[in-house]
PDB file of N, CA and C in Angstrom:
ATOM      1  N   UNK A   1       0.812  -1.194   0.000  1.00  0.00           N
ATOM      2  CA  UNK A   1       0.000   0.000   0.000  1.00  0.00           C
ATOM      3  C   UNK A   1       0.859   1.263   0.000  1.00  0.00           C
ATOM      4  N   UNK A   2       2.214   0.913   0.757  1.00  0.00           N
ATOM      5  CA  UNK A   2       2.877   2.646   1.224  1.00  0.00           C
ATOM      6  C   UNK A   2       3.423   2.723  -0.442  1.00  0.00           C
ATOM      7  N   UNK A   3       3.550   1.585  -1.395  1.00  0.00           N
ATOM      8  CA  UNK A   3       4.414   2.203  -2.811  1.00  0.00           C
ATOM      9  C   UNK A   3       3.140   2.732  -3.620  1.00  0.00           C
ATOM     10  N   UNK A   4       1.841   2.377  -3.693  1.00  0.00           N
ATOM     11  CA  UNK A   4       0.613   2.606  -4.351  1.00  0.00           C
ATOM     12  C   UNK A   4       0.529   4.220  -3.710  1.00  0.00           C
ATOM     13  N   UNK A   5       0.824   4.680  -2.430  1.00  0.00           N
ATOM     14  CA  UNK A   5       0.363   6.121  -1.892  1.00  0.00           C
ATOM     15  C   UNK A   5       1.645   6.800  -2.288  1.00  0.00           C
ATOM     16  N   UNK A   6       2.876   6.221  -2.628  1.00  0.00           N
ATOM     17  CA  UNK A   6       3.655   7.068  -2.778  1.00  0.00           C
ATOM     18  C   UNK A   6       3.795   7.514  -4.073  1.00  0.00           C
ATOM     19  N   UNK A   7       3.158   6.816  -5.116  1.00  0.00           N
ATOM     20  CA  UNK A   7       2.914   6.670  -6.320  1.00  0.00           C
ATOM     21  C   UNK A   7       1.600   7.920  -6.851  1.00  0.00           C
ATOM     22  N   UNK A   8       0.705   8.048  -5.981  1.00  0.00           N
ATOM     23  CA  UNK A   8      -0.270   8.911  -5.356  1.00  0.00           C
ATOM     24  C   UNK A   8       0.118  10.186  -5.248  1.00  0.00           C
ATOM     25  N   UNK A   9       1.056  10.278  -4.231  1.00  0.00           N
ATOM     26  CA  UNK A   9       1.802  11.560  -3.838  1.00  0.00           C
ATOM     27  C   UNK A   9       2.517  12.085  -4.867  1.00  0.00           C
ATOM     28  N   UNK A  10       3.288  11.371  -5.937  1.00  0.00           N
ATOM     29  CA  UNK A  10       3.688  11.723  -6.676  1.00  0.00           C
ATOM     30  C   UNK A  10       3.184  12.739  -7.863  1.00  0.00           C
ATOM     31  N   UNK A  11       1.802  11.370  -8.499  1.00  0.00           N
ATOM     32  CA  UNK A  11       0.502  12.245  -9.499  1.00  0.00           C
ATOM     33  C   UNK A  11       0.165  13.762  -9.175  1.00  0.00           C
ATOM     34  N   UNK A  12      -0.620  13.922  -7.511  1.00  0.00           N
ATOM     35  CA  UNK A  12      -0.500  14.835  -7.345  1.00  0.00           C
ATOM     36  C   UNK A  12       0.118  15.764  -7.271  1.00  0.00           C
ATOM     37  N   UNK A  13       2.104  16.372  -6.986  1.00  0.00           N
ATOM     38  CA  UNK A  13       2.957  16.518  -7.127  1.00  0.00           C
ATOM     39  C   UNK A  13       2.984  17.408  -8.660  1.00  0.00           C
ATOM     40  N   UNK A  14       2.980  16.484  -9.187  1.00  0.00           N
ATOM     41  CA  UNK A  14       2.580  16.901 -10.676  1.00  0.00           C
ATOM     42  C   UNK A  14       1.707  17.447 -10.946  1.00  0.00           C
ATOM     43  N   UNK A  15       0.079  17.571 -10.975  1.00  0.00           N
ATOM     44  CA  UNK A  15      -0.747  17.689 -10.999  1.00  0.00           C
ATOM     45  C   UNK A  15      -0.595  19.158  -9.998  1.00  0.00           C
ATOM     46  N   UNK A  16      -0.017  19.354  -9.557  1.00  0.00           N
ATOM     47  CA  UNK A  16      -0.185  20.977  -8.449  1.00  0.00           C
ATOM     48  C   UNK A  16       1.302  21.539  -8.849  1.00  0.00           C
ATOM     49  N   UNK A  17       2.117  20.981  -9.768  1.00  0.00           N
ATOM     50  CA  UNK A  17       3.500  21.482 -10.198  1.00  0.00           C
ATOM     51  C   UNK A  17       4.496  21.976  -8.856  1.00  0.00           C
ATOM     52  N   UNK A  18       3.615  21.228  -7.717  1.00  0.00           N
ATOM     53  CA  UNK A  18       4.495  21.633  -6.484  1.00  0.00           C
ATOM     54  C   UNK A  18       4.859  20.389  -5.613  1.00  0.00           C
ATOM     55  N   UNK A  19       5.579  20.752  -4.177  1.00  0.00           N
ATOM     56  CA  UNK A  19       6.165  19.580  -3.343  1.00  0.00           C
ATOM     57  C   UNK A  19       4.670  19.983  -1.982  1.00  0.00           C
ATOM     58  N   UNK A  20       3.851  20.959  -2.408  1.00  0.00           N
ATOM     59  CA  UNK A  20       2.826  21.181  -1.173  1.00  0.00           C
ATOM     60  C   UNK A  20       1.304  20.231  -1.665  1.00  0.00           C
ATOM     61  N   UNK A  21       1.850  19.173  -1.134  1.00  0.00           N
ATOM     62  CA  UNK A  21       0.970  17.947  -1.501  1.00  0.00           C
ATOM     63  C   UNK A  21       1.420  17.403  -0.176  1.00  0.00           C
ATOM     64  N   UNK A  22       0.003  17.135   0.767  1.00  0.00           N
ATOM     65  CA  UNK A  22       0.894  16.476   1.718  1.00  0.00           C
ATOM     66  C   UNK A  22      -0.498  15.380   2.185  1.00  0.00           C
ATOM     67  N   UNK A  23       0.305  14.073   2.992  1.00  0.00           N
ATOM     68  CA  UNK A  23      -0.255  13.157   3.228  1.00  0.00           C
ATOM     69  C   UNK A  23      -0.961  13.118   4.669  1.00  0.00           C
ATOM     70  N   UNK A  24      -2.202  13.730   5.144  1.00  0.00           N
ATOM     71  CA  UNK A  24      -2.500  13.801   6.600  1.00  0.00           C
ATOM     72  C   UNK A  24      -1.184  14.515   7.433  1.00  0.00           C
ATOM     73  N   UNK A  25      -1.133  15.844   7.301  1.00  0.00           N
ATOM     74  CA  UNK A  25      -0.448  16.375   7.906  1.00  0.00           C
ATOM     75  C   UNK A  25      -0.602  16.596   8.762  1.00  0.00           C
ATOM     76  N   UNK A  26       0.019  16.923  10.152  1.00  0.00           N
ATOM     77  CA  UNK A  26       0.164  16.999  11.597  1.00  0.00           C
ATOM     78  C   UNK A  26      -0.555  18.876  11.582  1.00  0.00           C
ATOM     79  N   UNK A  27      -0.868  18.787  12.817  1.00  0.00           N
ATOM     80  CA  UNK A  27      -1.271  20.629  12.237  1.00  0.00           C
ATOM     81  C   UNK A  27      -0.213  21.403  12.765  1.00  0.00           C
ATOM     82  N   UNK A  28       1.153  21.256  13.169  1.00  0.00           N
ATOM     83  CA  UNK A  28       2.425  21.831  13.599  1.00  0.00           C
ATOM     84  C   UNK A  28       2.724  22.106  12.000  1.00  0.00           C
ATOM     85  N   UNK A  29       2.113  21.474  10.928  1.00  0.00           N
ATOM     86  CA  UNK A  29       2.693  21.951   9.496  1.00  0.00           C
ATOM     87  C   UNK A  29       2.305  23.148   9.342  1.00  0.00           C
ATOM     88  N   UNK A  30       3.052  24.175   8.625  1.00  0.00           N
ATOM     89  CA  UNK A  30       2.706  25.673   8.018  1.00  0.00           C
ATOM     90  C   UNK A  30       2.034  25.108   6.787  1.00  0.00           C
ATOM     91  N   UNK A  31       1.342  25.706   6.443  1.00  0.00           N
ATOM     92  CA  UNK A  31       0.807  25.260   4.902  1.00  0.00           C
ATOM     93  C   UNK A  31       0.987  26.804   4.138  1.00  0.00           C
ATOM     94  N   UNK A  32       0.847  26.419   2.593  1.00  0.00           N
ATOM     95  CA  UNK A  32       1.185  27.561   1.901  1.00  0.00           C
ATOM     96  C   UNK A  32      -0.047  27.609   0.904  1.00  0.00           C
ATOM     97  N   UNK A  33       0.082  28.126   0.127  1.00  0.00           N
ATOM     98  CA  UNK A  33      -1.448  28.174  -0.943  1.00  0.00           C
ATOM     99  C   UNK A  33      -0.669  27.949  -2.434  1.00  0.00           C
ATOM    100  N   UNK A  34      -1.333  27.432  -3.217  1.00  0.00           N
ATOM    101  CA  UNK A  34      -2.242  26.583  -3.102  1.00  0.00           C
ATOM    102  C   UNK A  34      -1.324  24.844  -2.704  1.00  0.00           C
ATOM    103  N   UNK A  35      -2.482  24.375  -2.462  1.00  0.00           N
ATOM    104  CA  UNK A  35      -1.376  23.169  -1.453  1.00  0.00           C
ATOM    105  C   UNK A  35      -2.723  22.076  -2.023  1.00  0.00           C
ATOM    106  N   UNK A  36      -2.525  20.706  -1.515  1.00  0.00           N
ATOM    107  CA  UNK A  36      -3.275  19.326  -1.901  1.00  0.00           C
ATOM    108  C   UNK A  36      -3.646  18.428   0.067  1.00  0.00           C
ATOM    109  N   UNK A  37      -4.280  18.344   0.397  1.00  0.00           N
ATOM    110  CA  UNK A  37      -3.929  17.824   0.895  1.00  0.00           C
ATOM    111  C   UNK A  37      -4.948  16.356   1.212  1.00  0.00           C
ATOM    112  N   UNK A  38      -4.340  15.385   1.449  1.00  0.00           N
ATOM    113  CA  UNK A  38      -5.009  14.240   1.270  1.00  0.00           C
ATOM    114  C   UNK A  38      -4.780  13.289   2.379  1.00  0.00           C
ATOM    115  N   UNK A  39      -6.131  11.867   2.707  1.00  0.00           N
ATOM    116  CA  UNK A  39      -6.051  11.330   3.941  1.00  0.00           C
ATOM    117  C   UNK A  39      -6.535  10.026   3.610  1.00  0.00           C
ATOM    118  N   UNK A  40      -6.101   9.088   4.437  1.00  0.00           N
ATOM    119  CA  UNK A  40      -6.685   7.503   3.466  1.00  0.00           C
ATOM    120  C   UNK A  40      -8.372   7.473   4.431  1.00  0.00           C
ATOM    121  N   UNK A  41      -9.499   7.033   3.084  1.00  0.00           N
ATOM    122  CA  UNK A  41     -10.752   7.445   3.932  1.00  0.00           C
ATOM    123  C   UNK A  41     -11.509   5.921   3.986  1.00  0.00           C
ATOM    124  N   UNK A  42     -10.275   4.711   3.579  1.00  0.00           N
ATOM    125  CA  UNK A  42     -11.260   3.393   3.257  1.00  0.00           C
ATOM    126  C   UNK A  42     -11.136   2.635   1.983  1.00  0.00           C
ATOM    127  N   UNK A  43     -11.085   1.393   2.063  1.00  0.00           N
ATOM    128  CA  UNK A  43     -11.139   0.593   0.925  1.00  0.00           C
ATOM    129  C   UNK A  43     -12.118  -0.089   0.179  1.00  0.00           C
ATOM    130  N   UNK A  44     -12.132  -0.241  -0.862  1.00  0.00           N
ATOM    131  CA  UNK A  44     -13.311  -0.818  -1.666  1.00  0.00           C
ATOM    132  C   UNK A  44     -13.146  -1.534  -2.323  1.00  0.00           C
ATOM    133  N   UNK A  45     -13.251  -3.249  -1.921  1.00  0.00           N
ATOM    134  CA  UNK A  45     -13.222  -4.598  -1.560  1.00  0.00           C
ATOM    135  C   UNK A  45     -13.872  -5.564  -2.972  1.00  0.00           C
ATOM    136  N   UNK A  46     -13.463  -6.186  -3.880  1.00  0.00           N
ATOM    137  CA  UNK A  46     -14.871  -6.893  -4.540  1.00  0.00           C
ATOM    138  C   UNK A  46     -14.033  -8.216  -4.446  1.00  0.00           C
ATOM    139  N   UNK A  47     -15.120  -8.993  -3.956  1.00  0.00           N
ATOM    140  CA  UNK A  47     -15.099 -10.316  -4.071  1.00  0.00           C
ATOM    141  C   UNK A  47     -15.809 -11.241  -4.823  1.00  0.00           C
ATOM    142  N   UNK A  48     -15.007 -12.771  -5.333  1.00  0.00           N
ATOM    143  CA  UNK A  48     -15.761 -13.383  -5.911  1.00  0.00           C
ATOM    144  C   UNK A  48     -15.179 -14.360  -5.477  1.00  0.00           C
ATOM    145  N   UNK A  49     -15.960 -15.790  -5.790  1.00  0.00           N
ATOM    146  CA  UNK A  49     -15.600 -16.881  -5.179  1.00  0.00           C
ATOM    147  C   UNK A  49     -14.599 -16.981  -3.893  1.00  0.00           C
ATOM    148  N   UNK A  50     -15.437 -16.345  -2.821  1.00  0.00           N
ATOM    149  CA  UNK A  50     -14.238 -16.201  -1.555  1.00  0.00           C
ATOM    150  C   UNK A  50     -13.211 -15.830  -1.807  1.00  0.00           C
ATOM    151  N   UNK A  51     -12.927 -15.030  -2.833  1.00  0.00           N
ATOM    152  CA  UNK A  51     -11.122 -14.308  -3.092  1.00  0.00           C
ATOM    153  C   UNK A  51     -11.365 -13.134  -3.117  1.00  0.00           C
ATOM    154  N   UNK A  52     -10.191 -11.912  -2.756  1.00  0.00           N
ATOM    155  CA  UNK A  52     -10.307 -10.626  -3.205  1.00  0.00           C
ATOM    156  C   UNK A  52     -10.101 -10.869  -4.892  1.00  0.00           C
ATOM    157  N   UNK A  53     -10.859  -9.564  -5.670  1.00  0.00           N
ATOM    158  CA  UNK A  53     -10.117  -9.886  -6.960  1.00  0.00           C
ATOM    159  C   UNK A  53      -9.739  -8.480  -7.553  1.00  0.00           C
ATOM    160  N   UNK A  54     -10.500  -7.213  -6.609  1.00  0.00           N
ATOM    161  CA  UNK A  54     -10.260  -6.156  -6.833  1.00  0.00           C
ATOM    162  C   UNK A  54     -10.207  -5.637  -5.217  1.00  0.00           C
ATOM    163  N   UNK A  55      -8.945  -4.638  -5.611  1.00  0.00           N
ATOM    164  CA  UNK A  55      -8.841  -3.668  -4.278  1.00  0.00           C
ATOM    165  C   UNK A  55      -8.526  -2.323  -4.652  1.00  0.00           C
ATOM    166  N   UNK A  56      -9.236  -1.642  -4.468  1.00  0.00           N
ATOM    167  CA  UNK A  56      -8.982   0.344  -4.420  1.00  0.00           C
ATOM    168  C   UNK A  56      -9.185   0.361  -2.999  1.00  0.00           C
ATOM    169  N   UNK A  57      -7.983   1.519  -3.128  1.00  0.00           N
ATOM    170  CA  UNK A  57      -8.064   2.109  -1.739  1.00  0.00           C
ATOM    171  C   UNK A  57      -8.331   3.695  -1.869  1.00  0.00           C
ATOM    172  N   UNK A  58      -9.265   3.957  -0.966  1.00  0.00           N
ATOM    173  CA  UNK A  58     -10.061   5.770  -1.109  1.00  0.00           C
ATOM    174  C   UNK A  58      -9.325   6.352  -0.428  1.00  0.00           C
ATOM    175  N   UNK A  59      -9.351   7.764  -1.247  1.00  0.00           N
ATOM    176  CA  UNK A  59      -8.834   8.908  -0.159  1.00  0.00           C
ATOM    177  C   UNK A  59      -9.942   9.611  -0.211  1.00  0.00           C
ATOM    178  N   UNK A  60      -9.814  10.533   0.585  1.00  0.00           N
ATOM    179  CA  UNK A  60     -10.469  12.222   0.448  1.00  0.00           C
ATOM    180  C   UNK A  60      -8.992  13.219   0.135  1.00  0.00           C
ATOM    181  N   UNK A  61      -9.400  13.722  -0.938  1.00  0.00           N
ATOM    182  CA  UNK A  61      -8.265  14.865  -1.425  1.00  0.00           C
ATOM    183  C   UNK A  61      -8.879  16.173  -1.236  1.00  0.00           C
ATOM    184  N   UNK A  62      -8.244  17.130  -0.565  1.00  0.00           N
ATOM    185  CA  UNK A  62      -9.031  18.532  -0.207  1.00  0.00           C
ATOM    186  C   UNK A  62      -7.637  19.667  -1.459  1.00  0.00           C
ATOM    187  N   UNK A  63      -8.188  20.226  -2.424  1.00  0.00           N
ATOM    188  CA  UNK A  63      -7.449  20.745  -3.053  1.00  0.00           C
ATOM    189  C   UNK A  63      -7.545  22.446  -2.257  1.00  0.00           C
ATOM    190  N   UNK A  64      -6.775  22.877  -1.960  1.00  0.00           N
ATOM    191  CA  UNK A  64      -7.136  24.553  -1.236  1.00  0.00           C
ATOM    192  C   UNK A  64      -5.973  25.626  -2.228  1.00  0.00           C
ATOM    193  N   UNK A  65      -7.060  26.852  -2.193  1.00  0.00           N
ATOM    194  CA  UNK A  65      -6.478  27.574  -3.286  1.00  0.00           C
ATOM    195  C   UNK A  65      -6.946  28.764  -2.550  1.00  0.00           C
ATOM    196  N   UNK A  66      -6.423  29.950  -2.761  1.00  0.00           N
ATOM    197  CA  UNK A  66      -7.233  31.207  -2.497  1.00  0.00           C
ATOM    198  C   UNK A  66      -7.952  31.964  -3.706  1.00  0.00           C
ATOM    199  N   UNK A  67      -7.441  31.167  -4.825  1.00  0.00           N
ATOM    200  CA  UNK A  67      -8.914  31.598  -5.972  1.00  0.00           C
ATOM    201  C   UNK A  67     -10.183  31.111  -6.022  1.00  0.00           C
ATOM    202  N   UNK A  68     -10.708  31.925  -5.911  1.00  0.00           N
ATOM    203  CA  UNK A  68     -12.030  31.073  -6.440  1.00  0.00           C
ATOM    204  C   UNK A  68     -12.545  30.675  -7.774  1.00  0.00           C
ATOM    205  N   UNK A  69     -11.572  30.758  -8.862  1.00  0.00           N
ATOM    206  CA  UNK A  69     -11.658  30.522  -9.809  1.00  0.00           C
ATOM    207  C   UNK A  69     -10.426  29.254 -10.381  1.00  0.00           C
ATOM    208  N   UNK A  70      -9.881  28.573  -9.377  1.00  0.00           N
ATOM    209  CA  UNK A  70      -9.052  27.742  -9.266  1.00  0.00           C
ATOM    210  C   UNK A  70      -9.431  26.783 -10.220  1.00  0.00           C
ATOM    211  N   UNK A  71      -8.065  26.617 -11.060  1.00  0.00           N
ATOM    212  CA  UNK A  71      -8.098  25.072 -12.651  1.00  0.00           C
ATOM    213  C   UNK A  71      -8.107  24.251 -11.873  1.00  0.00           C
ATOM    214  N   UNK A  72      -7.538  23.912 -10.733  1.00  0.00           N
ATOM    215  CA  UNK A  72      -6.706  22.776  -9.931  1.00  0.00           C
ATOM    216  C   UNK A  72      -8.502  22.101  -9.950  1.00  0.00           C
ATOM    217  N   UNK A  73      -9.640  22.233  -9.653  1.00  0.00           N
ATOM    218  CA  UNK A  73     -10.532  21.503  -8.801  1.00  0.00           C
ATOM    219  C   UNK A  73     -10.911  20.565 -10.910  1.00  0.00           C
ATOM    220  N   UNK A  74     -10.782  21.033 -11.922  1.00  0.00           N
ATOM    221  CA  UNK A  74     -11.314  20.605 -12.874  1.00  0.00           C
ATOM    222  C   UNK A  74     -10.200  19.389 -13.402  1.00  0.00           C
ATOM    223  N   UNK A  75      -8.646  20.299 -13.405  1.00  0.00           N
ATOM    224  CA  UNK A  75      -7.475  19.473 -13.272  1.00  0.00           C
ATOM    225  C   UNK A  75      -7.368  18.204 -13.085  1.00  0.00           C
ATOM    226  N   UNK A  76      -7.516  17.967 -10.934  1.00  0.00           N
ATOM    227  CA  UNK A  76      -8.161  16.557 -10.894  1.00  0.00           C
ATOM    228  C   UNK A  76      -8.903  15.734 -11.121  1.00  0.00           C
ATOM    229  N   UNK A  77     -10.206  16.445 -11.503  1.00  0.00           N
ATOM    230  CA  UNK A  77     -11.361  15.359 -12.414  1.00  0.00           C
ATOM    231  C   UNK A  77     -10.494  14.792 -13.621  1.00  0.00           C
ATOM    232  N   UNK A  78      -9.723  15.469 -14.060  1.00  0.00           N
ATOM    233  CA  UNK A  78      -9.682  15.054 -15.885  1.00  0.00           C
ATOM    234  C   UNK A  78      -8.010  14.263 -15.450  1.00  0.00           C
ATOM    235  N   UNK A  79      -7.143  14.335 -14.448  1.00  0.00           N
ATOM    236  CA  UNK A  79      -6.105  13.406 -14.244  1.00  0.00           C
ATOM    237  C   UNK A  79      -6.747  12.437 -13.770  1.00  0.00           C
ATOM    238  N   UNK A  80      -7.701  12.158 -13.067  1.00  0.00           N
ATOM    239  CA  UNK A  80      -8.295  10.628 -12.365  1.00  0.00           C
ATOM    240  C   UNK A  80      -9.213  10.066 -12.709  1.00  0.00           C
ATOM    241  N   UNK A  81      -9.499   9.031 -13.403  1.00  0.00           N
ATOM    242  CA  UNK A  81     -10.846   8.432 -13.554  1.00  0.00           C
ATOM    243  C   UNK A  81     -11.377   8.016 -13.305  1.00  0.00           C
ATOM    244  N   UNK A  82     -10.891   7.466 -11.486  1.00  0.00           N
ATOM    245  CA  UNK A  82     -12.038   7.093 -10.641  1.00  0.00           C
ATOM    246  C   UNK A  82     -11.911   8.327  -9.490  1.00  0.00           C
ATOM    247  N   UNK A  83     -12.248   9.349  -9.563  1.00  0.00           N
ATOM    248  CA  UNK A  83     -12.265  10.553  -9.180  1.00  0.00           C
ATOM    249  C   UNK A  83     -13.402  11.683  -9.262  1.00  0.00           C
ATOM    250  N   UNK A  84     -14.637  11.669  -8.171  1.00  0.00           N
ATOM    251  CA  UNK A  84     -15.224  12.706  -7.831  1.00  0.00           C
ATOM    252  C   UNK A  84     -15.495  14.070  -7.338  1.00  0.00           C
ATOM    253  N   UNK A  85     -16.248  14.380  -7.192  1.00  0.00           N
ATOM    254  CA  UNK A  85     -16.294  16.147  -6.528  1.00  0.00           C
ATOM    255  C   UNK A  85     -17.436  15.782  -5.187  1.00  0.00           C
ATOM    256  N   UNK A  86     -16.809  15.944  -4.425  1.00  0.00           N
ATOM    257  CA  UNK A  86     -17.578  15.903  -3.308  1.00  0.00           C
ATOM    258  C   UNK A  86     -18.701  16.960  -2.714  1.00  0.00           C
ATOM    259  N   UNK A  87     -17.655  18.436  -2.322  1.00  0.00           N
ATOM    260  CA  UNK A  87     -18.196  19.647  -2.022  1.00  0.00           C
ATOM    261  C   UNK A  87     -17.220  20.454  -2.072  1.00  0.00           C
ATOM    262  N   UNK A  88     -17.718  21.724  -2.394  1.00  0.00           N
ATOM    263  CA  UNK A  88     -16.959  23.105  -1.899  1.00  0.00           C
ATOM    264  C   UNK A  88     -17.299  23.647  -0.622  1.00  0.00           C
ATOM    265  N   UNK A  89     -16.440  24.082  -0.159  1.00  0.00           N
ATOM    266  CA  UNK A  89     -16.180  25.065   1.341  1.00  0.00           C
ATOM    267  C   UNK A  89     -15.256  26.286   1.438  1.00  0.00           C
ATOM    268  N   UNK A  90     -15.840  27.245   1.828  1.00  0.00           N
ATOM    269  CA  UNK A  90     -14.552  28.398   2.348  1.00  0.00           C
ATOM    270  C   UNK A  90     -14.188  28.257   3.685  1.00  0.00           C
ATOM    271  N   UNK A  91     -13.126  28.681   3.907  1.00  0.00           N
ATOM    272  CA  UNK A  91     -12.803  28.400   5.564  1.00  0.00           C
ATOM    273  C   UNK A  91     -11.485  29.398   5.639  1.00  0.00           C
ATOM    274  N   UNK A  92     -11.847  30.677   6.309  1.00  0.00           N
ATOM    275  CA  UNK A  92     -10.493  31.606   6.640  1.00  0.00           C
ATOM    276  C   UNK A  92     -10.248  32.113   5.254  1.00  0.00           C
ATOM    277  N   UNK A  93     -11.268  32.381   4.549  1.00  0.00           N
ATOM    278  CA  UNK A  93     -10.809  33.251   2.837  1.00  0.00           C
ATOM    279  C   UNK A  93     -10.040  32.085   2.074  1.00  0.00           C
ATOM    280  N   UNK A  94     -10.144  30.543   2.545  1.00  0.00           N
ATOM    281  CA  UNK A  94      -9.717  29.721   1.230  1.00  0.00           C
ATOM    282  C   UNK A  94     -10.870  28.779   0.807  1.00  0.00           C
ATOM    283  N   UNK A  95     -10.659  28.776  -0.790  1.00  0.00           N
ATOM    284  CA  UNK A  95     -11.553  27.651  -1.149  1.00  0.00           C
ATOM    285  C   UNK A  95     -10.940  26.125  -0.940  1.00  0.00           C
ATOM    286  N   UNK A  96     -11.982  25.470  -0.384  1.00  0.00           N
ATOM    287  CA  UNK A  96     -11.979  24.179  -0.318  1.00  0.00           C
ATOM    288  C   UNK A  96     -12.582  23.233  -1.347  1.00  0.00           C
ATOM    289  N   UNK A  97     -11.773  22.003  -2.096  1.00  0.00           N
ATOM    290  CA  UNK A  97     -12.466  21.710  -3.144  1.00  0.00           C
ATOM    291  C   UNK A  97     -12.404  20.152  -2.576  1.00  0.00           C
ATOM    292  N   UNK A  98     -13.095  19.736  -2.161  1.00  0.00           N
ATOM    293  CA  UNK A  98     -13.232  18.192  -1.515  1.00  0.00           C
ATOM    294  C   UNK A  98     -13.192  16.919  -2.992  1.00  0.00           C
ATOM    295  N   UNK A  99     -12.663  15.780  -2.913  1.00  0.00           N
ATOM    296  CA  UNK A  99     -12.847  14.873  -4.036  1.00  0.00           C
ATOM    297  C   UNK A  99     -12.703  13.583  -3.016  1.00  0.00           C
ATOM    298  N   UNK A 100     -13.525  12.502  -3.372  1.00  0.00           N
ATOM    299  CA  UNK A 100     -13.289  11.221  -3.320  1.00  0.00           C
ATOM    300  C   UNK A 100     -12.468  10.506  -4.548  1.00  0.00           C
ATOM    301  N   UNK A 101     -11.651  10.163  -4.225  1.00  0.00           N
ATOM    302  CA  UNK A 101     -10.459   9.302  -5.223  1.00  0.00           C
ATOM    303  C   UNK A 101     -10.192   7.850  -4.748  1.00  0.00           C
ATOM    304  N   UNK A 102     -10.445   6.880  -5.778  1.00  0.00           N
ATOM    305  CA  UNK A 102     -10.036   5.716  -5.983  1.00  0.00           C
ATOM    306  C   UNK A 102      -8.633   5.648  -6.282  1.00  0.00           C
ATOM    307  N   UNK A 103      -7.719   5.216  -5.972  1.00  0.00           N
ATOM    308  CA  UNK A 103      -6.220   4.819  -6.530  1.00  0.00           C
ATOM    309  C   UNK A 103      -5.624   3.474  -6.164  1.00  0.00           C
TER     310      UNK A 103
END
């Protein structure tokens, strides 16, 4: 699982052209704008004949920007294809762009 999330960390990385992608950060972290930040939220299991035969594992990815006109929230739809939009939120003058992601 830790090479599949690091593999994860990476996409995103790319996908924000930055190193402020971070994995459940401690809140002693400074954060900067615009930043990624993401948390493991659960796995999604299919079985057949008593075997696993598929495994995704979910995150919640919170993309935060201080635009409100931010590419980044459309960005990740069109890099992931098992990748939703959850909700938007402001919190302290930033937008919050919530996604459920399969990886």
């Amino acid at each position: 699982m830790a090479d599949n999330r690091l593999a994860l960390q990476a996409e995103l990385e790319a996908l924000l052209s930055s190193n402020k992608v971070y994995f459940q950060p401690p809140s002693s972290i400074k954060l900067s704008y615009p930043c990624i930040i993401y948390e493991l939220d659960g796995f999604d299991i299919d079985h057949a004949n008593s075997l696993i035969y598929r495994n995704k594992t979910r995150y919640t990815v919170t993309v935060i920007d201080q635009s409100p006109e931010s590419r980044l929230p459309l960005s990740m739809l069109d890099a992931f294809e098992y990748c939703s939009f959850d909700r938007h939120f402001i919190s302290d003058n930033l937008n919050h762009y919530v996604f459920t992601l399969y990886y």
